[in-house]
Protein backbone atom coordinates (compact mmCIF):
# COMPACT_ATOMS: atom_id res chain seq x y z
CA UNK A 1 180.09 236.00 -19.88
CA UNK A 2 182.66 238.80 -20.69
CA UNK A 3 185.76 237.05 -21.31
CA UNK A 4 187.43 238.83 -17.83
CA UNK A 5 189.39 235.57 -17.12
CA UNK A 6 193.00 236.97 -15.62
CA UNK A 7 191.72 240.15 -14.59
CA UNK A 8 192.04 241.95 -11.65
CA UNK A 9 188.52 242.64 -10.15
CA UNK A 10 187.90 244.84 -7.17
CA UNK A 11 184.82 246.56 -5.90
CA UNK A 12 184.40 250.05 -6.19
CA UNK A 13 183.51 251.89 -2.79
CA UNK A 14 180.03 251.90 -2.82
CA UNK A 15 178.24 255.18 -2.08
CA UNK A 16 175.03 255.78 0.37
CA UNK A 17 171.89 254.80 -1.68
CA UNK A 18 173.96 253.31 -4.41
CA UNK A 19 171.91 250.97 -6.85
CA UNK A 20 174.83 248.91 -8.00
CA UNK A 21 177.51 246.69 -7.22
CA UNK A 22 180.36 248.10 -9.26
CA UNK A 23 183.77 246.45 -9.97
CA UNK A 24 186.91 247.58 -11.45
CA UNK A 25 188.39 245.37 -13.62
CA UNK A 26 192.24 246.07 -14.70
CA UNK A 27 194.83 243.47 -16.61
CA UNK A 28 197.94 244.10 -18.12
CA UNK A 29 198.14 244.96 -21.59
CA UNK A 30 194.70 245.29 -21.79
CA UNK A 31 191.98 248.64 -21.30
CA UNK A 32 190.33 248.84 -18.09
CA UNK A 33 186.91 247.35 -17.55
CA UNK A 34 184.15 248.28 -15.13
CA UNK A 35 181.47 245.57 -14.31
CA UNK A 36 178.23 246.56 -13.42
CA UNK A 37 175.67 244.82 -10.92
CA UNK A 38 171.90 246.01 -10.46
CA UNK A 39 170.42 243.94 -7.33
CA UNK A 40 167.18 246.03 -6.96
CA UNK A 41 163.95 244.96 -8.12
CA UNK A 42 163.15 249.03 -8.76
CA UNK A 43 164.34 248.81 -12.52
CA UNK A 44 162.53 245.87 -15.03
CA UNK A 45 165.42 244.35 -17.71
CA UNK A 46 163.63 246.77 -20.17
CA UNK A 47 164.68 249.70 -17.78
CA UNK A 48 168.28 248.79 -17.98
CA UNK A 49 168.29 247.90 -21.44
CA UNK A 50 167.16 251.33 -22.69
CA UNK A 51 169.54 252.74 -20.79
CA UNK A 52 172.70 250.83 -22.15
CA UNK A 53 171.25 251.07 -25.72
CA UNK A 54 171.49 254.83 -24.84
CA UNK A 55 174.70 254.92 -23.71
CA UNK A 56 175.90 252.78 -26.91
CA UNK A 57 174.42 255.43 -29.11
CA UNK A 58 175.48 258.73 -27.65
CA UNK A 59 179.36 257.25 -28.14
CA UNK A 60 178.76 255.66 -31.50
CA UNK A 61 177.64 259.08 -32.62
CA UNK A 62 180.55 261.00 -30.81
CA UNK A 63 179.28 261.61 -27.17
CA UNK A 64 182.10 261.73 -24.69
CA UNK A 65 180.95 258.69 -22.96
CA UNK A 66 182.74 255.05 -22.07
CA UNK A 67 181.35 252.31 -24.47
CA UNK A 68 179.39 249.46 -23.58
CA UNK A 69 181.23 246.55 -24.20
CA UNK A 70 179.06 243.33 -25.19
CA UNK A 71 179.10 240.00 -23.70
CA UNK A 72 180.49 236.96 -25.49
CA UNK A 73 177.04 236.25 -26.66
CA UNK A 74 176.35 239.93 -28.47
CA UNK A 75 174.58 241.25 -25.49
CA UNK A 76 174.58 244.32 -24.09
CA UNK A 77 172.80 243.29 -20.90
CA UNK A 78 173.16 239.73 -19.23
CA UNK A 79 170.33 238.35 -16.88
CA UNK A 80 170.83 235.74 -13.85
CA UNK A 81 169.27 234.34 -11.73
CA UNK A 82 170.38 233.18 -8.05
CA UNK A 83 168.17 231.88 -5.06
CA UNK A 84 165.47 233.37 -6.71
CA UNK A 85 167.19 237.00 -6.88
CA UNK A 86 167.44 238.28 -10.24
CA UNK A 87 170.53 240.38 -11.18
CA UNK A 88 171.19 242.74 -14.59
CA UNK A 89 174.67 242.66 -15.14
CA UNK A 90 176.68 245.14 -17.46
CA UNK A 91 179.96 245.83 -18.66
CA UNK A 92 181.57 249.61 -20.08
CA UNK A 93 184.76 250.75 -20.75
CA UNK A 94 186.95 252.41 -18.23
CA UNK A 95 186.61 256.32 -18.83
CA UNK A 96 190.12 257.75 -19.00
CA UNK A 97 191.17 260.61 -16.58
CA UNK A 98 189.82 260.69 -13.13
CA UNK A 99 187.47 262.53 -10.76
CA UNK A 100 188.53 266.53 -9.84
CA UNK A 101 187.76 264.85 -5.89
CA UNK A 102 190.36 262.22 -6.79
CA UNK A 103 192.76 265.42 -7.43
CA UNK A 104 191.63 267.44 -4.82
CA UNK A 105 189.89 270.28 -6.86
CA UNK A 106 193.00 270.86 -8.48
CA UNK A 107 192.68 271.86 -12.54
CA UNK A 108 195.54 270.84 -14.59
CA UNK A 109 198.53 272.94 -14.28
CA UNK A 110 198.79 276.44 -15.55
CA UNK A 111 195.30 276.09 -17.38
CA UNK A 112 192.89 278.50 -16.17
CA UNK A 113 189.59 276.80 -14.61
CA UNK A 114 187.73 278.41 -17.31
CA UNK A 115 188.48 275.75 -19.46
CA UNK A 116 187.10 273.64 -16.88
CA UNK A 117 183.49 275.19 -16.72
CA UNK A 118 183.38 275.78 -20.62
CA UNK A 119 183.89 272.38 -21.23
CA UNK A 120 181.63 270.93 -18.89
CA UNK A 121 179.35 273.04 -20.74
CA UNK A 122 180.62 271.91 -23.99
CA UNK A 123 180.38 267.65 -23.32
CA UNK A 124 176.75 268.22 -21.88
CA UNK A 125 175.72 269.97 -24.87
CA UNK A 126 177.02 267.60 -27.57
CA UNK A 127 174.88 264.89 -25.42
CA UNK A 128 171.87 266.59 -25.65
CA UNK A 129 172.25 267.83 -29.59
CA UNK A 130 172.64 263.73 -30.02
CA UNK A 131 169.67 263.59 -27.78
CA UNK A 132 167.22 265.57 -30.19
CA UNK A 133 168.50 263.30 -32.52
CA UNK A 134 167.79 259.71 -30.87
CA UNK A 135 165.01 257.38 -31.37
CA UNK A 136 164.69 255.22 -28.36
CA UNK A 137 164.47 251.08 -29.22
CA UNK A 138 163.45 250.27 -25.79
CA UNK A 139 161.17 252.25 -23.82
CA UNK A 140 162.96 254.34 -20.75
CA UNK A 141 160.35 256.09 -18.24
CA UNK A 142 159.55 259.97 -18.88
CA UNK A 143 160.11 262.62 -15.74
CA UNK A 144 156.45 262.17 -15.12
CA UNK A 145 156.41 258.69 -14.72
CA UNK A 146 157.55 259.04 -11.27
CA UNK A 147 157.67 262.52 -10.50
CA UNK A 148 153.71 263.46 -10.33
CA UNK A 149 151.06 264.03 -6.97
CA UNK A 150 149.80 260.64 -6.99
CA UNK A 151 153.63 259.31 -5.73
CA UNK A 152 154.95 262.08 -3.74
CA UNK A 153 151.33 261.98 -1.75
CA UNK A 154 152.45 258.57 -1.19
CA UNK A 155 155.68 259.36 -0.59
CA UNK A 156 156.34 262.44 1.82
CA UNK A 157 154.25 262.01 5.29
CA UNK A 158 150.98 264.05 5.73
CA UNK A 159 152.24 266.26 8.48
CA UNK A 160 154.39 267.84 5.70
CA UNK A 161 151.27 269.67 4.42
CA UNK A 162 152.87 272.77 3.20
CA UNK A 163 155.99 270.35 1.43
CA UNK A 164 153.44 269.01 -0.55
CA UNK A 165 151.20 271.72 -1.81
CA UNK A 166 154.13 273.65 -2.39
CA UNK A 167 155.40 270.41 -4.90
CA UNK A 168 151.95 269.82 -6.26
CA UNK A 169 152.18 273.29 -7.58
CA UNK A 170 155.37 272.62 -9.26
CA UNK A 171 154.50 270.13 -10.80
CA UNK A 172 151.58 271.63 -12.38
CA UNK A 173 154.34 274.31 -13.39
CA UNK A 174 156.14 271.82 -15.39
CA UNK A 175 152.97 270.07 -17.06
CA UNK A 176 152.06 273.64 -18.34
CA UNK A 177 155.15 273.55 -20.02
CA UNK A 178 156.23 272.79 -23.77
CA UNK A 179 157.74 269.27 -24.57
CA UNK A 180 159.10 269.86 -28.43
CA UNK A 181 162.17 267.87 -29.38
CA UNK A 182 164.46 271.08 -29.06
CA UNK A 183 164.01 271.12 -25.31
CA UNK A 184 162.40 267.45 -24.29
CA UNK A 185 164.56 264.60 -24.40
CA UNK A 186 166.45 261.88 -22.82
CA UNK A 187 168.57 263.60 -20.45
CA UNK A 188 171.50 262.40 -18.08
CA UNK A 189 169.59 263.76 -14.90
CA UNK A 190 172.63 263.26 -12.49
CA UNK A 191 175.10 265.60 -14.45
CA UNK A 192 178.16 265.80 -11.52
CA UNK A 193 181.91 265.96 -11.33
CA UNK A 194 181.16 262.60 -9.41
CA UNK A 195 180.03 261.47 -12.58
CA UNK A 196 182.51 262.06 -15.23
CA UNK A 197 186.41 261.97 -15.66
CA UNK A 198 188.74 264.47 -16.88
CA UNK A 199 191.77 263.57 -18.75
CA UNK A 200 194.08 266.30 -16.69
CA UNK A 201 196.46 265.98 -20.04
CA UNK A 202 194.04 267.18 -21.97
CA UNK A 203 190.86 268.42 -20.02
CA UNK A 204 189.00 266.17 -22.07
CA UNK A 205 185.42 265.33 -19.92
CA UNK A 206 183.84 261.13 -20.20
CA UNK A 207 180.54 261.14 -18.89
CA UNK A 208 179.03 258.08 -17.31
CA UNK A 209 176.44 257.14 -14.98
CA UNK A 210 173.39 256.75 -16.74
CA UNK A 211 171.40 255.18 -14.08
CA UNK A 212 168.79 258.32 -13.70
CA UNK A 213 168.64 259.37 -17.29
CA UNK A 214 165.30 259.54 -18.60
CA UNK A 215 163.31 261.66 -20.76
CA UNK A 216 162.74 265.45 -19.36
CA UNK A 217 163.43 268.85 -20.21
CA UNK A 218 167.32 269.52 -21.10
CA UNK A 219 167.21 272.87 -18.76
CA UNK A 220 167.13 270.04 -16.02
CA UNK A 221 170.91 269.13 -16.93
CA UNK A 222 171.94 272.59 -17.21
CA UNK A 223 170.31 273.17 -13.62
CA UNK A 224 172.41 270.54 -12.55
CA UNK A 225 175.30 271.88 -14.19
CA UNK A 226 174.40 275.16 -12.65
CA UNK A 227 174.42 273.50 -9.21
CA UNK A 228 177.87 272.17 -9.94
CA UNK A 229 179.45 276.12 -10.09
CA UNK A 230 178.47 276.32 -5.97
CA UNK A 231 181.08 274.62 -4.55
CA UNK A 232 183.69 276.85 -5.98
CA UNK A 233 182.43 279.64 -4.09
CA UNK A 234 180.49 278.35 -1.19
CA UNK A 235 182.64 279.60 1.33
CA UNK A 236 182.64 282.56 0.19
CA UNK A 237 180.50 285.00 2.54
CA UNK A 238 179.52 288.15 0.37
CA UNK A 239 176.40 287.08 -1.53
CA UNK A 240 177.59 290.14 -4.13
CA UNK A 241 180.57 288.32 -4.69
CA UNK A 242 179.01 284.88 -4.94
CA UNK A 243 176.45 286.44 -7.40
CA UNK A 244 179.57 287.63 -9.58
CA UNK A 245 181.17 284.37 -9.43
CA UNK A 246 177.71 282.38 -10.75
CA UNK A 247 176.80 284.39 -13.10
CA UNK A 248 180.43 284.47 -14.85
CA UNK A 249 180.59 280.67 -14.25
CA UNK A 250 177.50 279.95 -15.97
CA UNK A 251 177.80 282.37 -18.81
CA UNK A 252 181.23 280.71 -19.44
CA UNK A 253 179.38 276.83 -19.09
CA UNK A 254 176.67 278.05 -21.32
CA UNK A 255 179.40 279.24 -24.00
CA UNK A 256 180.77 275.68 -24.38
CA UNK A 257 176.97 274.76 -23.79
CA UNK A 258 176.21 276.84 -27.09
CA UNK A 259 179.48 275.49 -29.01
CA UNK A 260 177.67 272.38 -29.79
CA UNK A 261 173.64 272.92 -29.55
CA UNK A 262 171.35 275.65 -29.37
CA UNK A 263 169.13 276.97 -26.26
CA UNK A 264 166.31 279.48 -26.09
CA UNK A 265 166.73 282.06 -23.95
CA UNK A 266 162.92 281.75 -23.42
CA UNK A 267 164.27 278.40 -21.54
CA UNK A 268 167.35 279.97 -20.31
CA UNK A 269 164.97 282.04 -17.90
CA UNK A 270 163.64 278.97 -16.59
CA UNK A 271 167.01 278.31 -14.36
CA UNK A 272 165.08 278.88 -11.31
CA UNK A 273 162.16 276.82 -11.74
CA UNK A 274 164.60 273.70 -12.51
CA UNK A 275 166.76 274.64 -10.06
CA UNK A 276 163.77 274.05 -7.81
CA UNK A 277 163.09 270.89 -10.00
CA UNK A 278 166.58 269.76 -8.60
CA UNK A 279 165.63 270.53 -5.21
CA UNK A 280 162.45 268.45 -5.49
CA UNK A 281 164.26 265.31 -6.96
CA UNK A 282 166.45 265.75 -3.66
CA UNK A 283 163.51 265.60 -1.29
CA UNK A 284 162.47 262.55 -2.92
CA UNK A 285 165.49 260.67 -3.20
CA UNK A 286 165.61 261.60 0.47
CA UNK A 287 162.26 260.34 1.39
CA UNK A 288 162.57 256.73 -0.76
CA UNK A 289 165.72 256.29 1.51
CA UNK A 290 164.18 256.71 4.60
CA UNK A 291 161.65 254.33 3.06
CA UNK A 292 164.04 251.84 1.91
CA UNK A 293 166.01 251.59 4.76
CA UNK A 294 163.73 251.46 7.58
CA UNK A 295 165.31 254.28 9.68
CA UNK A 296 162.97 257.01 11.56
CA UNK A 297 161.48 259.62 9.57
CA UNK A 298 163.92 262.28 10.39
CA UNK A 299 165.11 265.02 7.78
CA UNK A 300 169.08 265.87 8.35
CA UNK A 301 170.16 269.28 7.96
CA UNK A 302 170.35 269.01 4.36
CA UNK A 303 167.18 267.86 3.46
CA UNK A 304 165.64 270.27 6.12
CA UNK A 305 167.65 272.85 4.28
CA UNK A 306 166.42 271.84 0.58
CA UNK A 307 162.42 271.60 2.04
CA UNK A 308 162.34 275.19 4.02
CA UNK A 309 164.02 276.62 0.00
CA UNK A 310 160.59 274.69 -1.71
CA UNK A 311 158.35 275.90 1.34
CA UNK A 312 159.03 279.32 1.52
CA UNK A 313 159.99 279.87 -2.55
CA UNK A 314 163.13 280.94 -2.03
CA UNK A 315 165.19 280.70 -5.27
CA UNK A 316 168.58 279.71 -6.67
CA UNK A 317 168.72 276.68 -3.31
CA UNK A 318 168.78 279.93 -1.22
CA UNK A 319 172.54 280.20 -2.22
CA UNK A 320 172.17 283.90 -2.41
CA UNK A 321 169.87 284.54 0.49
CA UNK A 322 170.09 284.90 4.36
CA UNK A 323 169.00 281.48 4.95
CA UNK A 324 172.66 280.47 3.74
CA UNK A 325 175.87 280.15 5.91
CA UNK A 326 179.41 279.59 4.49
CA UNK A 327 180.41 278.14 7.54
CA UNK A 328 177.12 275.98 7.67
CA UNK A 329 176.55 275.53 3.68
CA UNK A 330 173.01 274.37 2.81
CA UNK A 331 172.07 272.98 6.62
CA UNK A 332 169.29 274.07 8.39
CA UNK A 333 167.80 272.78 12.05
CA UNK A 334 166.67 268.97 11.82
CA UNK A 335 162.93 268.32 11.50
CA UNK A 336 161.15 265.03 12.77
CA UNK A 337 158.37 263.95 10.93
């Protein structure tokens, strides 16, 4: 379907509740390739679809994203069928660079991390300024289509009364809230260093992974991008000094942020409530695993850790309050369900 005779393809190590089989797909004298599986029956072909027609657009108009390559017969996503399983199968271009894990946290060489966070800043805002800009083609679910009472009553057990009530009244929160184009849009909505490459020649960031994205409010992303600053200072145990270190980190994400779109400090003051957005999406992607693996309904220490933050409003994931450890970052006591 893709014209891959005589390459080398290998799996990529899935991670725990991946939704793909992902290859690698390398040949001489020729650009890297990376094949893409989806075996679950969550996502409908018209799912998929708007999400690779996304992906096209954001690099045809400039977004630092991989391309998606068609197949031999023009398509951007190929169907099959096999003992009655049906399979979506993509293919994108290799992004260049490789993940800051793969380099163990190290920046490039005698560049000051700064660049780092400002450009992180920088690629995530050029995506959403092409965002305000996009017209879908195929329809790709809003934050409400799965985020609302009706499913996380269904979701979460009953015996986590307080859980609930306290995400019911988030939710309302976030209904209350202005949807214009300048802040509501399709939106990456898993905006990682897991998901993107950096060219360590040039710091240059490729964004990929646009299995989540859907339409929501853009302060989601930055939340997300806000979450990313922790780790640099996690272990660090003077919540003055962690303060310090978050606030210049974000200022300095939100400068490259600002370099290529604009944001309203009216939505700037929002961090917190998306921040506890994140937290929710956390506790659900928690819960549907539990579901979808038939385990015990048992909540590790992280999960524990993210539910007692929504329960008892503590803000910013409690990274600046006494329910944090350095030496026990975002754990907290196991609860059975």
């Amino acid at each position: 379907m893709y014209g891959l005779e005589g390459y080398e393809i290998k799996p990529v190590k899935a991670h725990s509740g991946g939704r793909n089989v992902v290859y690698n797909c390398e040949k001489e004298d020729a650009e890297a390739r990376i094949l893409r599986i989806s075996f679950l029956n969550d996502r409908s072909l018209e799912d998929i679809l708007a999400e690779v027609e996304y992906n096209r657009y954001l690099f045809e108009h400039g977004g630092s994203v991989p391309d998606v390559i068609r197949s031999i017969k023009g398509n951007l996503l190929e169907e099959i069928t096999h003992d009655d399983h049906t399979f979506f199968i993509c293919l994108f271009e290799k992004a260049r660079g490789k993940k800051l894990v793969d380099n163990n946290y190290r920046y490039r060489e005698e560049v000051p991390i700064t660049e780092y966070y400002y450009n992180c800043g920088k690629v995530l805002g050029k995506l959403h300024q092409l965002s305000k800009e996009y017209t879908p083609v195929h329809y790709r679910y809003h934050f409400f289509d799965k985020y609302n009472v009706e499913y996380i009553n269904k979701l979460i057990p009953d015996s986590l009364t307080l859980l609930k009530e306290k995400l019911a009244n988030l939710l309302t929160t976030l209904e209350g809230l202005d949807r214009n184009d300048e802040i509501f849009g399709m939106i990456h909505f898993d905006f990682n260093d897991g998901n993107y490459m950096i060219d360590f020649d040039t710091g240059q960031i490729t964004v990929y992974d646009f299995d989540n994205s859907c339409f929501g409010w853009y302060m989601y992303d930055l939340a997300d991008l806000w979450r990313s600053g922790v780790g640099w200072i996690t272990t660090e145990p003077d919540v003055e000094k962690r303060k310090k270190f978050m606030d210049d980190y974000f200022s300095t994400a939100l400068e490259g942020y600002r370099s290529e779109t604009k944001i309203d400090e009216s939505m700037l003051e929002k961090l917190p409530l998306f921040i506890k957005v994140a937290l929710m999406e956390q506790i659900v992607d928690g819960f549907e695993w539990m579901r979808n693996n038939g385990g015990k309904m048992e909540c590790d220490e992280e999960l524990s850790y993210c539910i007692k933050c929504l329960e008892d409003d503590i803000p910013y994931m409690g990274f600046f309050d006494e329910i944090f450890s350095c030496e026990e970052p975002f754990e907290y006591e196991v609860r059975n369900i």
